[in-house]
PDB file of N, CA and C in Angstrom:
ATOM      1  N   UNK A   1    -154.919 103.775-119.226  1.00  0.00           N
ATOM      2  CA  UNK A   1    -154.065 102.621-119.037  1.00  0.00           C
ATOM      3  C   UNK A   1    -153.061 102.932-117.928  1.00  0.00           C
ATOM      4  N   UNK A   2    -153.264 102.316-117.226  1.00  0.00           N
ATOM      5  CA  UNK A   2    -151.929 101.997-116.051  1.00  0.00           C
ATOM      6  C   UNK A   2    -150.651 101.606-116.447  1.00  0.00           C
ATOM      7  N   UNK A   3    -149.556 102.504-115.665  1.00  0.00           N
ATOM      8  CA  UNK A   3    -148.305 102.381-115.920  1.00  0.00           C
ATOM      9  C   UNK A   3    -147.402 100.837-115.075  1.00  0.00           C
ATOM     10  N   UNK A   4    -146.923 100.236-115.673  1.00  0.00           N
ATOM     11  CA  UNK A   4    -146.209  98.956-114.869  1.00  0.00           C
ATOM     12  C   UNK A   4    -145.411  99.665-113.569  1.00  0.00           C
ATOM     13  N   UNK A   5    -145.616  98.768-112.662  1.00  0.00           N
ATOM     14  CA  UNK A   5    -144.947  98.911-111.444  1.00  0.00           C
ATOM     15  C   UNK A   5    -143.633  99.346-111.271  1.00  0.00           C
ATOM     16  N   UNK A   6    -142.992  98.928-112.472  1.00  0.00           N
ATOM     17  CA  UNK A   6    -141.284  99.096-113.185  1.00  0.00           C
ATOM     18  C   UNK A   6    -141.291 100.339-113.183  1.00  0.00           C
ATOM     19  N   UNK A   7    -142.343 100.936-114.092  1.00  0.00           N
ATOM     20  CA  UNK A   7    -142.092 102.458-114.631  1.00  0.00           C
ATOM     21  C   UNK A   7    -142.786 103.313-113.612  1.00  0.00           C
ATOM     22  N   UNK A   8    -143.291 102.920-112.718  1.00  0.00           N
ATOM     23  CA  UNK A   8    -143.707 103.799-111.200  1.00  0.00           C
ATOM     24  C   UNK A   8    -142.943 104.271-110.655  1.00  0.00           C
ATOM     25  N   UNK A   9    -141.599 102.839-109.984  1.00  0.00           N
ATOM     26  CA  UNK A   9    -140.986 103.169-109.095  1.00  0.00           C
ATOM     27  C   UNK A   9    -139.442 103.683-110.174  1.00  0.00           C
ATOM     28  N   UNK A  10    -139.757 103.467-111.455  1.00  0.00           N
ATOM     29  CA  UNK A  10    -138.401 104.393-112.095  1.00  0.00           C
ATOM     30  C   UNK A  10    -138.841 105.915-111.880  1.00  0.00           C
ATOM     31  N   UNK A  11    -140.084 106.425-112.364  1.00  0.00           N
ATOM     32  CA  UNK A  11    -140.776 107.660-112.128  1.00  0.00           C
ATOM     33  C   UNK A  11    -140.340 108.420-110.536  1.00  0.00           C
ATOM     34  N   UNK A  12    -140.131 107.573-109.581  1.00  0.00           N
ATOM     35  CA  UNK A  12    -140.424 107.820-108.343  1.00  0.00           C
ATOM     36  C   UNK A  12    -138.834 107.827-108.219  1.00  0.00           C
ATOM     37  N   UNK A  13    -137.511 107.742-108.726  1.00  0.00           N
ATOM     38  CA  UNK A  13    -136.545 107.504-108.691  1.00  0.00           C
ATOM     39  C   UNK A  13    -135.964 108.648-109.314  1.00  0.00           C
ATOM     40  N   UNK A  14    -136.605 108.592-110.165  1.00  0.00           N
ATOM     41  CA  UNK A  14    -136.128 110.080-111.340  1.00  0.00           C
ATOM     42  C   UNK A  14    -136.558 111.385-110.617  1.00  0.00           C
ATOM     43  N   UNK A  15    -138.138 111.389-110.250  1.00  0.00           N
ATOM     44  CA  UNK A  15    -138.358 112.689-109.156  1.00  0.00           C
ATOM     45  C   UNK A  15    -137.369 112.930-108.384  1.00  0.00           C
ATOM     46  N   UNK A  16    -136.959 111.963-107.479  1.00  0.00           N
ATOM     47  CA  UNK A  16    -136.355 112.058-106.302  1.00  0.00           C
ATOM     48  C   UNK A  16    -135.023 112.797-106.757  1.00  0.00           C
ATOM     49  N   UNK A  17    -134.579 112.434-107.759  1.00  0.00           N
ATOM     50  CA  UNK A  17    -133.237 112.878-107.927  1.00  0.00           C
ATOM     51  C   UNK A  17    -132.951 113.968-108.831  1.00  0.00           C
ATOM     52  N   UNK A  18    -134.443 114.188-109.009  1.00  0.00           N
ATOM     53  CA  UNK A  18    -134.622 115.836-109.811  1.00  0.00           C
ATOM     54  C   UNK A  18    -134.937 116.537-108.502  1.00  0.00           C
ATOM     55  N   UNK A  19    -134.734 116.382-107.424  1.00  0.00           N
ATOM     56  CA  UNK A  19    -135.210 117.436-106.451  1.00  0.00           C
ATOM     57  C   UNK A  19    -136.847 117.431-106.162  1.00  0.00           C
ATOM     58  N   UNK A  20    -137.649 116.789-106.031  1.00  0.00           N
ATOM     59  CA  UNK A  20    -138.861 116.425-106.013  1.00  0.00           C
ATOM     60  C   UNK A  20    -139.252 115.800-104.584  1.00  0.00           C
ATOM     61  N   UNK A  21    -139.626 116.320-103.873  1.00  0.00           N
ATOM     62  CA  UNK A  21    -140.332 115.620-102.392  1.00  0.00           C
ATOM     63  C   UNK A  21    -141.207 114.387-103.027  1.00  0.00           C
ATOM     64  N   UNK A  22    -140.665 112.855-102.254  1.00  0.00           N
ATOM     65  CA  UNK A  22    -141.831 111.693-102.903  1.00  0.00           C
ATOM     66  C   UNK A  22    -142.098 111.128-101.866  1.00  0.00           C
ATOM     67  N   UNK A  23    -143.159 110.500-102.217  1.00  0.00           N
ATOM     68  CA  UNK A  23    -143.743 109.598-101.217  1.00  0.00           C
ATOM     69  C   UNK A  23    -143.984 108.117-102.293  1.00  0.00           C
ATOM     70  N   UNK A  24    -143.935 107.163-101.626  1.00  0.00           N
ATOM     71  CA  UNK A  24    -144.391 105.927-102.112  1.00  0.00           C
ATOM     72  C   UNK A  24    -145.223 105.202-101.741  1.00  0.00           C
ATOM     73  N   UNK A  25    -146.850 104.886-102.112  1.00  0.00           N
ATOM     74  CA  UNK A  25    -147.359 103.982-101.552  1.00  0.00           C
ATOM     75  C   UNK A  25    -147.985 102.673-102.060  1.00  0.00           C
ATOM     76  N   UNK A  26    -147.882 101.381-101.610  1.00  0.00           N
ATOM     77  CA  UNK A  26    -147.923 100.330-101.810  1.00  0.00           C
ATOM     78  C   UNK A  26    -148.683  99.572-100.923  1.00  0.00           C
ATOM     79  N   UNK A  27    -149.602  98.664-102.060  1.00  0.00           N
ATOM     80  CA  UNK A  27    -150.174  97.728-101.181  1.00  0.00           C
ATOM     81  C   UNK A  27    -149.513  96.507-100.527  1.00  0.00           C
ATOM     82  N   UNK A  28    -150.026  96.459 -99.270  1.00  0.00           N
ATOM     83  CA  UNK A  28    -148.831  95.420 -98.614  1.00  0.00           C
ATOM     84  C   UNK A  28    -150.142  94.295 -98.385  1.00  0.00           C
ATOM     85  N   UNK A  29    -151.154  94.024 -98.057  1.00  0.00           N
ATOM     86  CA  UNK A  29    -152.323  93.294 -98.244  1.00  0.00           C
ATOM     87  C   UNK A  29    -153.912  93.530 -98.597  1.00  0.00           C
ATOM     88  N   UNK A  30    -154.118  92.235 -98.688  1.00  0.00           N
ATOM     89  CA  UNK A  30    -156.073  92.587 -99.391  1.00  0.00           C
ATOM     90  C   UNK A  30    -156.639  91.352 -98.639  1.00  0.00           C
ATOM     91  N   UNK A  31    -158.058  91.866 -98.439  1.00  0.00           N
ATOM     92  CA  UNK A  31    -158.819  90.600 -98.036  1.00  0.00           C
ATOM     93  C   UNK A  31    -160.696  90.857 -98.960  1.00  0.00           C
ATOM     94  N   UNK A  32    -160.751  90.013 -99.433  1.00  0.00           N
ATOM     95  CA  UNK A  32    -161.747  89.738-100.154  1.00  0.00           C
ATOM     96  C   UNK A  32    -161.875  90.371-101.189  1.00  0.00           C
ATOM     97  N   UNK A  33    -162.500  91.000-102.077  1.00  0.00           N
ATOM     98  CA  UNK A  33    -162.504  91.580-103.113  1.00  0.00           C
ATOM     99  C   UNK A  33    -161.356  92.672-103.267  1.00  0.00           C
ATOM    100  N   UNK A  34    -159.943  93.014-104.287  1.00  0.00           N
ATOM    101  CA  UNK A  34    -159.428  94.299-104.144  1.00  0.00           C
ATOM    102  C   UNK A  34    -159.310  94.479-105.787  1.00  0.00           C
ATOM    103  N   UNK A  35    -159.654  95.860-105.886  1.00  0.00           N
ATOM    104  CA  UNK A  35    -159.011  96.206-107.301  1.00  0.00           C
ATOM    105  C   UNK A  35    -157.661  96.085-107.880  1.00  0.00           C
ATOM    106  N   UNK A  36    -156.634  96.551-106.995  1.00  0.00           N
ATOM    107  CA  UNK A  36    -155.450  95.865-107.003  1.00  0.00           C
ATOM    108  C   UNK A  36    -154.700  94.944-105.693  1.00  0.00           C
ATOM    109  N   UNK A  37    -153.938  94.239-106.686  1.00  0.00           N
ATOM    110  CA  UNK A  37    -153.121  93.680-105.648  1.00  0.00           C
ATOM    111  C   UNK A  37    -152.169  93.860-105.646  1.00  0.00           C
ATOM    112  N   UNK A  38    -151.653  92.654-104.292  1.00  0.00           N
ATOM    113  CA  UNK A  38    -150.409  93.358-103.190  1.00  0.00           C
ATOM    114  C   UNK A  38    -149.103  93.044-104.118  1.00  0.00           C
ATOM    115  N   UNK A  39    -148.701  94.341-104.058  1.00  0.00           N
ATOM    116  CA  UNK A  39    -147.053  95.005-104.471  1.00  0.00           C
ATOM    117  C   UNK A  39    -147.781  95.841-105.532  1.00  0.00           C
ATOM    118  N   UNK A  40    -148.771  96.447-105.608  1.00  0.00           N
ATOM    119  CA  UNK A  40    -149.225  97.487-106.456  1.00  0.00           C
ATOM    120  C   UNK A  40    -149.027  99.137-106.027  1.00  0.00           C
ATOM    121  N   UNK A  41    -148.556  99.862-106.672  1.00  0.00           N
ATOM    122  CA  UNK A  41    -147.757 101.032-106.329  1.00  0.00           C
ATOM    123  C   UNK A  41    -148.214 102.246-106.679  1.00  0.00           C
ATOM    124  N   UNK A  42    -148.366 103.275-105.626  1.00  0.00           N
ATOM    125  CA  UNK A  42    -148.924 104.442-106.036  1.00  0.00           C
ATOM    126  C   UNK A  42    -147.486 105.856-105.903  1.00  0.00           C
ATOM    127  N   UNK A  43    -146.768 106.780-106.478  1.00  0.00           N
ATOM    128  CA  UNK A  43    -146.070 107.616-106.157  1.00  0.00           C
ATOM    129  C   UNK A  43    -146.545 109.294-106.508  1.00  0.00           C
ATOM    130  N   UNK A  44    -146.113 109.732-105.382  1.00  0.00           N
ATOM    131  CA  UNK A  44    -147.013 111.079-105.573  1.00  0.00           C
ATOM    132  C   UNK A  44    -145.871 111.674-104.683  1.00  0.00           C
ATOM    133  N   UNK A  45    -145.828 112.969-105.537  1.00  0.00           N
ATOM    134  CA  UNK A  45    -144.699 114.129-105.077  1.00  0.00           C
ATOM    135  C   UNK A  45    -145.230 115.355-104.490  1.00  0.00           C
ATOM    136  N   UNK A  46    -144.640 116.046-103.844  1.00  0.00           N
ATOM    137  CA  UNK A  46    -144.703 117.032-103.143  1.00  0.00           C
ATOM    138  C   UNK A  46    -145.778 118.111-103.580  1.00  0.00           C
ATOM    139  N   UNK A  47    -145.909 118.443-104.899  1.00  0.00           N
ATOM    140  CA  UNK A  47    -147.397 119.374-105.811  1.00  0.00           C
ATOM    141  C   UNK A  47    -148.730 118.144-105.952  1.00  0.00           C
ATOM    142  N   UNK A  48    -148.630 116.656-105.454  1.00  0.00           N
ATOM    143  CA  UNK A  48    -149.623 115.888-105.366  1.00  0.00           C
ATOM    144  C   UNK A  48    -150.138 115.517-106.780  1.00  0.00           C
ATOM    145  N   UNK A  49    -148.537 115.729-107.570  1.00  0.00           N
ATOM    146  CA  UNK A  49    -148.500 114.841-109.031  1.00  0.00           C
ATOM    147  C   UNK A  49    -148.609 113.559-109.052  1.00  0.00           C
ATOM    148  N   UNK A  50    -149.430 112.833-109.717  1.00  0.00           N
ATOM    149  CA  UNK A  50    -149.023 111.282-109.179  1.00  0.00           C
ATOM    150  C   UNK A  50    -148.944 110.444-110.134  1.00  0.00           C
ATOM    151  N   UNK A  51    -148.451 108.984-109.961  1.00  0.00           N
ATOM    152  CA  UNK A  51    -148.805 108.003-111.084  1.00  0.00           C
ATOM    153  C   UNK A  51    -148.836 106.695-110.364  1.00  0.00           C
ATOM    154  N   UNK A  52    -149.673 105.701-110.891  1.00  0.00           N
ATOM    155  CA  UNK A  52    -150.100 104.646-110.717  1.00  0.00           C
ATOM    156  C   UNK A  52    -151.038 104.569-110.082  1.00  0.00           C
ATOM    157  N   UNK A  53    -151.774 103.386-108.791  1.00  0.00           N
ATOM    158  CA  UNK A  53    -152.556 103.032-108.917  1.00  0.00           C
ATOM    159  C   UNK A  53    -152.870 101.967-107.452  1.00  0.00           C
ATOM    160  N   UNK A  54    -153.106 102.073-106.268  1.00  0.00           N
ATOM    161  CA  UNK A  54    -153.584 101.610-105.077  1.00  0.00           C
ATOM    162  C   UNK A  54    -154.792 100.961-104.969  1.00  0.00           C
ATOM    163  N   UNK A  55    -155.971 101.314-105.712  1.00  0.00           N
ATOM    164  CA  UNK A  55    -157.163 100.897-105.473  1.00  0.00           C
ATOM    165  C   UNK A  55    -158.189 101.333-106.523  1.00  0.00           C
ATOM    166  N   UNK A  56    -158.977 102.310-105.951  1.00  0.00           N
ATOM    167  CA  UNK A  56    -159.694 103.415-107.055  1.00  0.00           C
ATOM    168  C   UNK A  56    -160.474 104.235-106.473  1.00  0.00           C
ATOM    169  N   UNK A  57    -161.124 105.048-107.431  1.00  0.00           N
ATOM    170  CA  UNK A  57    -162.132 106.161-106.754  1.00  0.00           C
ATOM    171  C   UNK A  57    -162.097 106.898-105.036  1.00  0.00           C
ATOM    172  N   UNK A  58    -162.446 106.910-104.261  1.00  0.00           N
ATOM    173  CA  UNK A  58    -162.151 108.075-102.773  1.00  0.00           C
ATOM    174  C   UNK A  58    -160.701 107.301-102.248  1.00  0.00           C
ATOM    175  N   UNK A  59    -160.411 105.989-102.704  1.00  0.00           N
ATOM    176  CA  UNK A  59    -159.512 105.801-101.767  1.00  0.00           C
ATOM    177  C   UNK A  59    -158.101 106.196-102.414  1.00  0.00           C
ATOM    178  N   UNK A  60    -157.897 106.729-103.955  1.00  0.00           N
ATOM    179  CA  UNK A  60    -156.935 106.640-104.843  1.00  0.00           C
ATOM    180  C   UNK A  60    -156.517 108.393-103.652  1.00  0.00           C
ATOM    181  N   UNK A  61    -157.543 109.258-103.525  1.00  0.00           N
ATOM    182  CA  UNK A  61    -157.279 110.492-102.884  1.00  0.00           C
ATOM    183  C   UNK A  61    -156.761 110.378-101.801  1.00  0.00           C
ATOM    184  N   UNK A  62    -157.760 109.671-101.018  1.00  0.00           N
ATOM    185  CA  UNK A  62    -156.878 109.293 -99.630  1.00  0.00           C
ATOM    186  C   UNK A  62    -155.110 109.253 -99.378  1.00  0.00           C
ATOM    187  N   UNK A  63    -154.705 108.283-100.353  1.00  0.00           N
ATOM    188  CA  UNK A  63    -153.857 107.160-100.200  1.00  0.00           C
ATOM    189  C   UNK A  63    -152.558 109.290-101.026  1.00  0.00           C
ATOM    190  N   UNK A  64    -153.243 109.753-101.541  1.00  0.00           N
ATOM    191  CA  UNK A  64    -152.747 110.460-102.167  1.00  0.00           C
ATOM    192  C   UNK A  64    -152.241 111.940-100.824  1.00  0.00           C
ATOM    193  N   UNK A  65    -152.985 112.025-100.207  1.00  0.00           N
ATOM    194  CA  UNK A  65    -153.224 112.981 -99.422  1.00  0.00           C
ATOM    195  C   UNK A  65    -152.496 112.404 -97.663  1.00  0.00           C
ATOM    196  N   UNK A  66    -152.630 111.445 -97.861  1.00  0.00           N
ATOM    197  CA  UNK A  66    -151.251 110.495 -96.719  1.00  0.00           C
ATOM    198  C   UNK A  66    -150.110 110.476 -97.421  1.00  0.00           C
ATOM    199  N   UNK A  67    -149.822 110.115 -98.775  1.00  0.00           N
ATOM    200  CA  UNK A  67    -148.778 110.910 -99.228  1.00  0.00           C
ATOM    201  C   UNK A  67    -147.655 111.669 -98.737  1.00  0.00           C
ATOM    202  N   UNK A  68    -148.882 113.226 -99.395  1.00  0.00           N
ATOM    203  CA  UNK A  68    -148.184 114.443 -99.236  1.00  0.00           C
ATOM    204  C   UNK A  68    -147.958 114.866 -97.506  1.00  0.00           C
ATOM    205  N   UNK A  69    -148.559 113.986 -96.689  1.00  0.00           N
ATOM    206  CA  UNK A  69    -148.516 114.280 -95.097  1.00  0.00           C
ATOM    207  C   UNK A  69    -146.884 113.147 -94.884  1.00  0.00           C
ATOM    208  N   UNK A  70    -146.948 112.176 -95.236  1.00  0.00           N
ATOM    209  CA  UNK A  70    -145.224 111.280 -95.574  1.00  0.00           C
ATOM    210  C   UNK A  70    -144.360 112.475 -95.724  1.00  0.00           C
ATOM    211  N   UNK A  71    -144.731 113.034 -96.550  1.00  0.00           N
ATOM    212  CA  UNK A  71    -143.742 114.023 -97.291  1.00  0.00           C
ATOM    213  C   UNK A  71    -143.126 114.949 -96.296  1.00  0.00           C
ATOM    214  N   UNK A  72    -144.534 115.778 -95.534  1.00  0.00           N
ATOM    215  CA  UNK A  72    -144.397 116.783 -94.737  1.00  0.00           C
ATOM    216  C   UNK A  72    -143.478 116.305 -93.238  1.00  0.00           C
ATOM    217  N   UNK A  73    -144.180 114.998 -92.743  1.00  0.00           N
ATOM    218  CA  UNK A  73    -143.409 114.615 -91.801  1.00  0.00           C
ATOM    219  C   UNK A  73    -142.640 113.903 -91.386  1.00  0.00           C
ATOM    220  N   UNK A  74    -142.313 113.024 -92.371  1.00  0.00           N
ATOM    221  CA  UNK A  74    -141.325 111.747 -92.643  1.00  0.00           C
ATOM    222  C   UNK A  74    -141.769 110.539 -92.018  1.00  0.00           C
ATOM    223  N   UNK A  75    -142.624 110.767 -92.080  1.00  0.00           N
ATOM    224  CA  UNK A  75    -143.239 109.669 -90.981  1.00  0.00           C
ATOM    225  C   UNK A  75    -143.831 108.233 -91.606  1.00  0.00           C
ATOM    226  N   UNK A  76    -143.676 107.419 -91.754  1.00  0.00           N
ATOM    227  CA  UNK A  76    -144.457 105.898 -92.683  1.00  0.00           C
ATOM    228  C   UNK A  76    -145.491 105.893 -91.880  1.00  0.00           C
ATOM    229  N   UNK A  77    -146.465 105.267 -92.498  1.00  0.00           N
ATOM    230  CA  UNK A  77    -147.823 104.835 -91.851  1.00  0.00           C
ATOM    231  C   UNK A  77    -148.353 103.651 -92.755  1.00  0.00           C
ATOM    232  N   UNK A  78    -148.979 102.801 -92.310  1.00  0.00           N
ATOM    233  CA  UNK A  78    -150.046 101.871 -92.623  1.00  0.00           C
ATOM    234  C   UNK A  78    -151.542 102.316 -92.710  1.00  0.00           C
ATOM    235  N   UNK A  79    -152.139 102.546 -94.000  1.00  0.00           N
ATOM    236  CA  UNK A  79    -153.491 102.379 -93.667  1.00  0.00           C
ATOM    237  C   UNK A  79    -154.142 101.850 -93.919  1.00  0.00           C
ATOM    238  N   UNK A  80    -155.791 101.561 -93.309  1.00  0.00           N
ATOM    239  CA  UNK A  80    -156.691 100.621 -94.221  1.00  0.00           C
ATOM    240  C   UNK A  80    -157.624 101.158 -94.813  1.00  0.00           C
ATOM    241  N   UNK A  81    -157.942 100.540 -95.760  1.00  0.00           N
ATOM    242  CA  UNK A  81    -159.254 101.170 -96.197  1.00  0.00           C
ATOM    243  C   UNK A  81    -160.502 100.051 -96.201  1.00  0.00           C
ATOM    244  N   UNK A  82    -161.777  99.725 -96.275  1.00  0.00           N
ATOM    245  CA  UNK A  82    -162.551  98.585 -96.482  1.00  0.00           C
ATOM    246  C   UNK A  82    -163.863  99.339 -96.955  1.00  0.00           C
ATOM    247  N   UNK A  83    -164.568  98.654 -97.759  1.00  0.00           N
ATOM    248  CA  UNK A  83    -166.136  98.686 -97.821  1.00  0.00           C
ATOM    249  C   UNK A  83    -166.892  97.628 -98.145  1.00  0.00           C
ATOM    250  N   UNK A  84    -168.179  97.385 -97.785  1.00  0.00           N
ATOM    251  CA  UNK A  84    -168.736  96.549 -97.918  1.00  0.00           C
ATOM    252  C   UNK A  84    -169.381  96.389 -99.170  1.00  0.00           C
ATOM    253  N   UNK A  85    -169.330  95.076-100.053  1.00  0.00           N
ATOM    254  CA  UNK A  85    -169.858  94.693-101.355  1.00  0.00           C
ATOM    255  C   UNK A  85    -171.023  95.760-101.763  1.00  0.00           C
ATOM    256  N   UNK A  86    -172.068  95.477-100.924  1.00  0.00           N
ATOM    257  CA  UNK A  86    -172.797  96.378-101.238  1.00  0.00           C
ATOM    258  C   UNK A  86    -173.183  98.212-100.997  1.00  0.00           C
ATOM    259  N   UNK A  87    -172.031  98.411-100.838  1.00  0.00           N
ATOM    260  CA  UNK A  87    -171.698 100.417-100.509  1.00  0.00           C
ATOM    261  C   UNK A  87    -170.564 100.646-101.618  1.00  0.00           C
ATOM    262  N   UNK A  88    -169.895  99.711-101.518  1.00  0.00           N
ATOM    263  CA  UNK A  88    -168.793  99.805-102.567  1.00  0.00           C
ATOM    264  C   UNK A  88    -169.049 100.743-104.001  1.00  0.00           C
ATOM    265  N   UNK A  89    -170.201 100.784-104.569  1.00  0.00           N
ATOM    266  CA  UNK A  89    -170.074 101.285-105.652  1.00  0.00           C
ATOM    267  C   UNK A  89    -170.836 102.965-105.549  1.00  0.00           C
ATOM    268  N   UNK A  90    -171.256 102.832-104.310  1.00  0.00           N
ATOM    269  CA  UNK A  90    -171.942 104.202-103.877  1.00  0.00           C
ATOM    270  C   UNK A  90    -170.475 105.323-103.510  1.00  0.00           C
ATOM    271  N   UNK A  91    -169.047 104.810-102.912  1.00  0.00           N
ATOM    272  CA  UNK A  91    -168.400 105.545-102.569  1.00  0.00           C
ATOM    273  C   UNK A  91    -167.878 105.229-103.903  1.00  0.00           C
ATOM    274  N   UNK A  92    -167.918 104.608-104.898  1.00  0.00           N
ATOM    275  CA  UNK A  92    -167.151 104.960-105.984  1.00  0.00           C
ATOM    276  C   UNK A  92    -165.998 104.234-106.357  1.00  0.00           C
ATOM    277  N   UNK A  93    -165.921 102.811-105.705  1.00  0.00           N
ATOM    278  CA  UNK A  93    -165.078 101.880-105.655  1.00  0.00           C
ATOM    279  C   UNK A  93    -165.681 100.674-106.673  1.00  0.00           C
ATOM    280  N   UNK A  94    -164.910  99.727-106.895  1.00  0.00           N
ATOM    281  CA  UNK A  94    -165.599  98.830-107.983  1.00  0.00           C
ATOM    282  C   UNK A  94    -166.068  97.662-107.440  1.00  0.00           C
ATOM    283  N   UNK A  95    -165.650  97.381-106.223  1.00  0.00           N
ATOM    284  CA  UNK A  95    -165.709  95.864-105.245  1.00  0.00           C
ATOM    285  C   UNK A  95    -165.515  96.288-103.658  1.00  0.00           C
ATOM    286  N   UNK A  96    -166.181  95.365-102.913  1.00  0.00           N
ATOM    287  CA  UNK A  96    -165.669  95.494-101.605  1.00  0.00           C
ATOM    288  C   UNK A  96    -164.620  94.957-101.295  1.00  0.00           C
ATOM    289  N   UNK A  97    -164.414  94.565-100.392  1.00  0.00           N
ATOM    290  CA  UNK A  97    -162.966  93.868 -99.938  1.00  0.00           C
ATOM    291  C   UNK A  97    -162.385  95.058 -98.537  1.00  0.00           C
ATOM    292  N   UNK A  98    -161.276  94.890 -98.382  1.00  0.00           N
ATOM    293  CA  UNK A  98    -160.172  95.782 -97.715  1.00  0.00           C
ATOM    294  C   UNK A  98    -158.732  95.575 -97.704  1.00  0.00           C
ATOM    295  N   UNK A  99    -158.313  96.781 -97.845  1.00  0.00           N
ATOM    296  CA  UNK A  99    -156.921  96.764 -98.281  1.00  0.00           C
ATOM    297  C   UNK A  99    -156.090  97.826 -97.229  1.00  0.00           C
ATOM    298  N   UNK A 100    -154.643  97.032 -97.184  1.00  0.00           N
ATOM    299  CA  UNK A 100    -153.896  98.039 -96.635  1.00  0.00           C
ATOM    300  C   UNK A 100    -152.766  98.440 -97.292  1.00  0.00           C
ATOM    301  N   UNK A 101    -152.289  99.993 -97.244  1.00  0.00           N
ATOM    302  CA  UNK A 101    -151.286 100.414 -97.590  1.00  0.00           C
ATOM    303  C   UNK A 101    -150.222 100.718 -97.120  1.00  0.00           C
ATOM    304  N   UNK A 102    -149.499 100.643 -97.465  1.00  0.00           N
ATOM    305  CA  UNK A 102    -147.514 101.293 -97.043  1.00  0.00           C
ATOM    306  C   UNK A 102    -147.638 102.668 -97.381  1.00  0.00           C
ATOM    307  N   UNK A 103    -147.558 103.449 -96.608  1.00  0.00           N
ATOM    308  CA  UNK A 103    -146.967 105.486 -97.507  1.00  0.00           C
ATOM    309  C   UNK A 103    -145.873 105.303 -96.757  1.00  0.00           C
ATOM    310  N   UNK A 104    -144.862 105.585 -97.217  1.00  0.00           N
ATOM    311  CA  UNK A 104    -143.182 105.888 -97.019  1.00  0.00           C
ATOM    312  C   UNK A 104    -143.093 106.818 -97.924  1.00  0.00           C
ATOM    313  N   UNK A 105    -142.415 108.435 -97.202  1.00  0.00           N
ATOM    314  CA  UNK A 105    -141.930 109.112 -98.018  1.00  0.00           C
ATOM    315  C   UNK A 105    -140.432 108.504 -98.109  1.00  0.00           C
ATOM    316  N   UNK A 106    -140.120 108.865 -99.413  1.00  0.00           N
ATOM    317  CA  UNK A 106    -138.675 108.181-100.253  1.00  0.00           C
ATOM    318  C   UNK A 106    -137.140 109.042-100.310  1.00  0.00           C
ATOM    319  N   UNK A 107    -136.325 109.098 -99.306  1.00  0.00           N
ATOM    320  CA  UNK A 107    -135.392 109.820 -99.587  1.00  0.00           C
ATOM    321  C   UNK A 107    -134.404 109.436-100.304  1.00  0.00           C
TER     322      UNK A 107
END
């Protein structure tokens, strides 16, 4: 079960102020099929602890691993991810569509 968006960005609030390197990432749009939608929130700290929820399967890593690079360089980025209906379940995703994300590490 997935944690509410509430208790993400409290999670991601509480790290931060326990001394915890964070990053925050969020979907900012979708086009055609997405597992989640936009204002859905992923936070992952500096050991690449995480909670919540961007998408699913290769792209949950991705989105995890831009992260910990937020972290390293302070840098925000946008990314996309997409697959097509029918590859979608070969990389391990549940639907096609494409989605983009927000990573902002969080000071």
């Amino acid at each position: 079960m997935l944690s509410s968006d509430d208790d993400i960005l409290t999670a991601a609030e509480a790290w931060r102020r326990g001394g915890r390197p964070v990053a925050l990432a969020t979907v900012v749009e979708t086009w055609g099929s997405a597992p989640r939608p936009v204002g859905s929130h992923l936070v992952v700290d500096g050991e690449g602890n995480f909670l919540g929820s961007v998408s699913g399967g290769c792209v949950e890593g991705a989105v995890i691993t831009e992260g910990l690079e937020a972290i390293a360089d302070g840098r925000s980025r946008v990314v996309e991810f997409g697959v097509a209906d029918e590859t979608a379940w070969r990389v391990g995703l549940s639907c096609g569509g494409r989605i983009r994300v927000l990573v902002e590490r969080i000071d």
